[in-house]
N, C-alpha and C. Protein backbone atom coordinates (compact mmCIF):
# COMPACT_ATOMS: atom_id res chain seq x y z
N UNK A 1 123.57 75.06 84.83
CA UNK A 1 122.79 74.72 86.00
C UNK A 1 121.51 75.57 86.00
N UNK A 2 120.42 75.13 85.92
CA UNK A 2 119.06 75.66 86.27
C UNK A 2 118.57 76.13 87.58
N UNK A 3 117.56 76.98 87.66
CA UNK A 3 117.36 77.65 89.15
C UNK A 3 116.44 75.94 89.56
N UNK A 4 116.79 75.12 90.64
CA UNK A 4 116.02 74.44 91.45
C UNK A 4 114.61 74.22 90.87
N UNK A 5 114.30 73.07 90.72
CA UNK A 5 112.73 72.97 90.64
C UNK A 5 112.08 73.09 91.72
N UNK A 6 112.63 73.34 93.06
CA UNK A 6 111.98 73.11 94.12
C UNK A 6 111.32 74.77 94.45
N UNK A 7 112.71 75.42 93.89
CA UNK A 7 112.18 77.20 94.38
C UNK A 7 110.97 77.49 93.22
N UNK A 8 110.55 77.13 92.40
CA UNK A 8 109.49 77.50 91.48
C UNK A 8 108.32 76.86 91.49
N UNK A 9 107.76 77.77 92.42
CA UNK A 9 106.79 77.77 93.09
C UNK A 9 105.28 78.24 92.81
N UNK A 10 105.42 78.81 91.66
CA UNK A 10 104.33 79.35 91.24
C UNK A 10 104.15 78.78 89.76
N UNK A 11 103.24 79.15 88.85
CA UNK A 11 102.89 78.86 87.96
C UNK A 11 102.09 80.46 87.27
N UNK A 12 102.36 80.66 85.75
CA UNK A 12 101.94 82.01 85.45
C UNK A 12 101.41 81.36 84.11
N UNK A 13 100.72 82.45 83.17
CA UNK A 13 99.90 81.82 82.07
C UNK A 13 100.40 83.38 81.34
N UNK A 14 101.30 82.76 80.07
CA UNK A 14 101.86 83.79 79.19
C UNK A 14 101.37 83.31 77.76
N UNK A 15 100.57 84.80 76.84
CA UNK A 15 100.25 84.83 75.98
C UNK A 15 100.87 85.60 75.15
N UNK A 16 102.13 85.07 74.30
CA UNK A 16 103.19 85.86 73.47
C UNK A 16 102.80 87.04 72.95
N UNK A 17 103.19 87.68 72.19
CA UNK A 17 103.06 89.13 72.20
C UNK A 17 103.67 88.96 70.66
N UNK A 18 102.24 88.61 69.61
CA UNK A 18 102.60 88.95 67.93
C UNK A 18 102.92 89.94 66.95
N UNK A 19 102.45 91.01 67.38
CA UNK A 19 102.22 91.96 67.31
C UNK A 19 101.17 92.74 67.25
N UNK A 20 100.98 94.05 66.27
CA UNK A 20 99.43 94.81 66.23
C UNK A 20 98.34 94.27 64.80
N UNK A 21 97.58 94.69 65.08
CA UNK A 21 96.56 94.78 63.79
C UNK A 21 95.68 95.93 63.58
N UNK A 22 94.52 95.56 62.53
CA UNK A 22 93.79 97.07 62.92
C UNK A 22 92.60 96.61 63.57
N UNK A 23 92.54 95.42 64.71
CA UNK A 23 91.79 95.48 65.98
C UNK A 23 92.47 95.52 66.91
N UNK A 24 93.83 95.88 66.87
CA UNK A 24 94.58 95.77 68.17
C UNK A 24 95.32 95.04 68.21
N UNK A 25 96.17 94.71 69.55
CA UNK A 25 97.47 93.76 69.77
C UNK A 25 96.69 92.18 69.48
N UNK A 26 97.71 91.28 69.00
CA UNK A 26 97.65 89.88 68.45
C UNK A 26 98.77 89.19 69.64
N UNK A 27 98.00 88.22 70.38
CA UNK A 27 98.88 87.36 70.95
C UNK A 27 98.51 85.72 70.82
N UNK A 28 99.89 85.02 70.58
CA UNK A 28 99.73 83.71 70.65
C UNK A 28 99.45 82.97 71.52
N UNK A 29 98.91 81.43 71.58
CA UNK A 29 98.20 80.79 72.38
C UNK A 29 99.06 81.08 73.75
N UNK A 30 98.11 80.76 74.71
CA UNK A 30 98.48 81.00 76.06
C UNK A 30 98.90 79.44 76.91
N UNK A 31 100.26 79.95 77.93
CA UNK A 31 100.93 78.46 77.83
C UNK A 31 101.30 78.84 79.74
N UNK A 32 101.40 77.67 79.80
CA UNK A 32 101.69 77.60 81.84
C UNK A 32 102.51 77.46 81.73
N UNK A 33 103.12 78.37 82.50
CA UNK A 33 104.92 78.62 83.19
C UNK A 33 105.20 78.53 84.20
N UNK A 34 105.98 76.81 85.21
CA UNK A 34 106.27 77.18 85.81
C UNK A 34 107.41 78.09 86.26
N UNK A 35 107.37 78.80 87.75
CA UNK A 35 108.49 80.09 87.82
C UNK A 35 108.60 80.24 89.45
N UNK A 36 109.34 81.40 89.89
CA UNK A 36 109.38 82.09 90.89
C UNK A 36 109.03 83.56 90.48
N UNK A 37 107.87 84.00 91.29
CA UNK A 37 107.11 85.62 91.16
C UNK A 37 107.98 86.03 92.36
N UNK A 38 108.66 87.33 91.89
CA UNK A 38 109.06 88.03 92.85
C UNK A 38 107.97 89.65 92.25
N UNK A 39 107.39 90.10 93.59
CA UNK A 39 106.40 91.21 93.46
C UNK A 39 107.05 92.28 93.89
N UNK A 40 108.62 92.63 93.63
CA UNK A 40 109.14 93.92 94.38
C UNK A 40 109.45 95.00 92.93
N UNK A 41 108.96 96.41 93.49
CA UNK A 41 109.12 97.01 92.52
C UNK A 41 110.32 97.77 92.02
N UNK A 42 110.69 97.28 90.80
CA UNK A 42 112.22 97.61 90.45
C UNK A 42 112.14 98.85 89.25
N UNK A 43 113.26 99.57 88.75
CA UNK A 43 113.44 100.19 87.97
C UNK A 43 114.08 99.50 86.24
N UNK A 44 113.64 99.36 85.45
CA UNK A 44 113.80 98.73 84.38
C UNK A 44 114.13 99.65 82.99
N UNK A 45 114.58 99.28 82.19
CA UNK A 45 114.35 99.86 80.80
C UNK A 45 113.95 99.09 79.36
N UNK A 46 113.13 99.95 79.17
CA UNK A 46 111.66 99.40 78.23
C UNK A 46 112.55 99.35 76.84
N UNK A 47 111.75 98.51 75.86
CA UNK A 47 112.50 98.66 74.89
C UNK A 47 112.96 99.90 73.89
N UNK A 48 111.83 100.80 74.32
CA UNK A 48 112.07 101.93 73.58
C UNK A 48 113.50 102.93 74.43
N UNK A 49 113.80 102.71 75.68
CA UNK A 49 115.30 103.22 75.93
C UNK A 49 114.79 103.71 77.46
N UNK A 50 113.44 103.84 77.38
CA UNK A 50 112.70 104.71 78.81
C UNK A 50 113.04 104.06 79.93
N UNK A 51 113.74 104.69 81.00
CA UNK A 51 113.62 104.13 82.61
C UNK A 51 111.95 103.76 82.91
N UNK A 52 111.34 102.34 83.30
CA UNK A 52 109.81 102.55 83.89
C UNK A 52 110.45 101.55 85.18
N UNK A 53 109.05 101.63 85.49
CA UNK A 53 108.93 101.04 87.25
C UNK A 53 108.45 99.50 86.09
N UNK A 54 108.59 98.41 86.95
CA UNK A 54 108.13 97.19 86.83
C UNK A 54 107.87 96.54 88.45
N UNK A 55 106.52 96.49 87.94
CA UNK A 55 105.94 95.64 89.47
C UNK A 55 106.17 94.43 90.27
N UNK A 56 106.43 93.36 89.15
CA UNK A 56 106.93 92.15 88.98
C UNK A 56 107.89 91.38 88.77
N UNK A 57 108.74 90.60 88.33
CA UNK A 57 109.26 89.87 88.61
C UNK A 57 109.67 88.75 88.06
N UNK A 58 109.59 87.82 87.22
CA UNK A 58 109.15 86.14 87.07
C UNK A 58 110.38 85.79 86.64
N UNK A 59 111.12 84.58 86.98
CA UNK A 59 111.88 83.89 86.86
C UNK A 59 111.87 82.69 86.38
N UNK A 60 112.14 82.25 85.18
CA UNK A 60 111.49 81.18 84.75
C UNK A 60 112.45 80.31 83.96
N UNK A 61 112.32 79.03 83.25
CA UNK A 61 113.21 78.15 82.75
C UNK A 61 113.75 79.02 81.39
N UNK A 62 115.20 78.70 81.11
CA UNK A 62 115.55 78.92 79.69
C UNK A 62 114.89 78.86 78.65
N UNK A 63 114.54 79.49 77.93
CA UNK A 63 113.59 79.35 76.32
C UNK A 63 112.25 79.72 76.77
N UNK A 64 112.15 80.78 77.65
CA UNK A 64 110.13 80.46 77.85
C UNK A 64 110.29 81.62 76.99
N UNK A 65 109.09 81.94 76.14
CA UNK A 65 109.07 83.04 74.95
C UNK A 65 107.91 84.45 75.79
N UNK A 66 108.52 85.21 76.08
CA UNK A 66 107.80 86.00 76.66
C UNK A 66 108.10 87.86 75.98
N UNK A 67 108.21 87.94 75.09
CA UNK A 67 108.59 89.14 73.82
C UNK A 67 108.02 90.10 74.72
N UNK A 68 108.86 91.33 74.97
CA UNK A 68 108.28 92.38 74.81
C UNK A 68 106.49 92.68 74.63
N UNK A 69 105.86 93.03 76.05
CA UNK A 69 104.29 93.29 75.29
C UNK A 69 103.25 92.15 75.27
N UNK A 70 104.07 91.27 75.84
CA UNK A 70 103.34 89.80 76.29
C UNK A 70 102.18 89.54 77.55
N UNK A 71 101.00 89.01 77.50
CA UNK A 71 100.20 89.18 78.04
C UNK A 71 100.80 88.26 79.26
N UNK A 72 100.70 88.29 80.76
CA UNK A 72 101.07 87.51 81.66
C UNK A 72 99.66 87.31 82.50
N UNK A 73 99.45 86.77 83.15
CA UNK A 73 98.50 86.40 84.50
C UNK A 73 99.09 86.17 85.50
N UNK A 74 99.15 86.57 86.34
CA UNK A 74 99.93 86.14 88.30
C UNK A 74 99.10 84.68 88.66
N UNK A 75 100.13 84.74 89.73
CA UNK A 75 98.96 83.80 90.69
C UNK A 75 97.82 84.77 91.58
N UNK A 76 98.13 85.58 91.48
CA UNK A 76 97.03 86.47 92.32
C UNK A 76 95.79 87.13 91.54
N UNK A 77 96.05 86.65 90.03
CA UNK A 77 95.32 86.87 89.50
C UNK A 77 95.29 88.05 88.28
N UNK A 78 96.29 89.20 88.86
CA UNK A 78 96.52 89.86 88.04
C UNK A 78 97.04 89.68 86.54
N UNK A 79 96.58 90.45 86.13
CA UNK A 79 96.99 90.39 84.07
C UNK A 79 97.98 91.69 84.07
N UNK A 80 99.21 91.66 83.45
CA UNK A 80 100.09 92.58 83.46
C UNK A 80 100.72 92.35 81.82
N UNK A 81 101.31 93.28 81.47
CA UNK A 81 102.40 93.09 80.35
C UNK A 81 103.79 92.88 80.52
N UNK A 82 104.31 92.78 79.64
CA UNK A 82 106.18 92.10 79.97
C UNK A 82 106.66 93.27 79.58
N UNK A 83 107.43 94.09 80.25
CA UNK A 83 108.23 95.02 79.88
C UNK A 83 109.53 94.40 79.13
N UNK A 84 110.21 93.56 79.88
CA UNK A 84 111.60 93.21 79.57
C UNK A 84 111.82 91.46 79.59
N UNK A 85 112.98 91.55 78.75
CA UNK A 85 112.98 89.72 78.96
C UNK A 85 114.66 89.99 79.06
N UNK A 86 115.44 89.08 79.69
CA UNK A 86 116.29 88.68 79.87
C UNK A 86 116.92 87.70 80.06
N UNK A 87 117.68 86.85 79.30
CA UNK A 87 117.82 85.37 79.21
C UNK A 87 119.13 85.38 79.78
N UNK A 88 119.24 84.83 81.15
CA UNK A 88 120.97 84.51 81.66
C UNK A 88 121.44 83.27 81.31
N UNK A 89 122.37 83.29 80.68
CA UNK A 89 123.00 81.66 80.48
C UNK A 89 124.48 81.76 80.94
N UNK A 90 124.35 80.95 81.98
CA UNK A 90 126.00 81.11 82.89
C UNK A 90 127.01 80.31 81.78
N UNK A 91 126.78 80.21 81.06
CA UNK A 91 127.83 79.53 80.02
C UNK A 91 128.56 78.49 80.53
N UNK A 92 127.68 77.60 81.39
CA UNK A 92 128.41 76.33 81.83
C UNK A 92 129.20 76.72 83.00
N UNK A 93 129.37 78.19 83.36
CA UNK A 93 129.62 78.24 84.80
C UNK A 93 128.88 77.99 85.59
N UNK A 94 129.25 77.42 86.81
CA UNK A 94 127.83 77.29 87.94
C UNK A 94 127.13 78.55 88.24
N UNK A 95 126.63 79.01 87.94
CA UNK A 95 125.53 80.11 87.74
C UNK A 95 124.15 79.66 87.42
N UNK A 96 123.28 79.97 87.28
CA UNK A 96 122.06 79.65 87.48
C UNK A 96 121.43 79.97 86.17
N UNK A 97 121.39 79.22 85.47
CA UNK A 97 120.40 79.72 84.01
C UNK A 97 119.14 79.69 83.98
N UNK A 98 118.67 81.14 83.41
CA UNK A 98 116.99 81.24 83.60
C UNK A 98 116.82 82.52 82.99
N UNK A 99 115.96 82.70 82.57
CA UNK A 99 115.23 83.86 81.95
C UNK A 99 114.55 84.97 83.19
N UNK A 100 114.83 86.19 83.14
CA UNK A 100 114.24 87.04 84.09
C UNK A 100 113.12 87.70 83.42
N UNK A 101 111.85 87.35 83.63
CA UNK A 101 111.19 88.49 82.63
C UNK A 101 110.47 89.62 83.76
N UNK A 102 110.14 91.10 83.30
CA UNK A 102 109.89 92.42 84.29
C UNK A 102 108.74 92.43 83.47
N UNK A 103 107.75 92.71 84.55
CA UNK A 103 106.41 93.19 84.07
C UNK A 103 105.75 94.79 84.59
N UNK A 104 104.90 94.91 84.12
CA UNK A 104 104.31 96.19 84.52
C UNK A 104 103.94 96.31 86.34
């Protein structure tokens, strides 16, 4: 079961996260997501093992590709990075399948 199309309410613009070069970070084309932004600030852990704060929030359909380090845009405009991705799949229990991704 998927979170409601009705609660996803927003729309975000994510530019994958390729990795580095020697001009800097490489990200892939940039793609509209719809989602639900939740803006409350939570405690997370980064991939390197560190407790950080994450500002954000986004809740979005199964399979959206949002790697570690991924460029995001809000609806408010802000540009943030993806700290964390998390893909829930209720395994056919009624649970709600969706990807949680935490941003800066």
């Amino acid at each position: 079961m998927l979170i409601p199309r009705f609660l996803m309410r927003h729309e975000v613009t994510i530019e994958p996260y390729l990795g580095e070069t020697s001009k800097g970070s490489r990200f892939g084309a940039a793609a509209t997501v719809r989602c639900f932004v939740d803006e409350q600030t939570r405690t997370v852990r980064s991939p390197g093992g560190d407790d950080v704060t994450s500002g954000s929030t986004v809740f979005a359909d199964p399979g959206t590709q949002a790697p570690p380090g991924s460029r995001v845009r809000l609806p408010s405009g802000r540009v943030t990075r993806v700290i964390q991705l998390a893909d829930h799949d209720g395994g056919g229990l009624p649970t709600p399948d969706h990807v949680e991704i935490h941003l800066e």
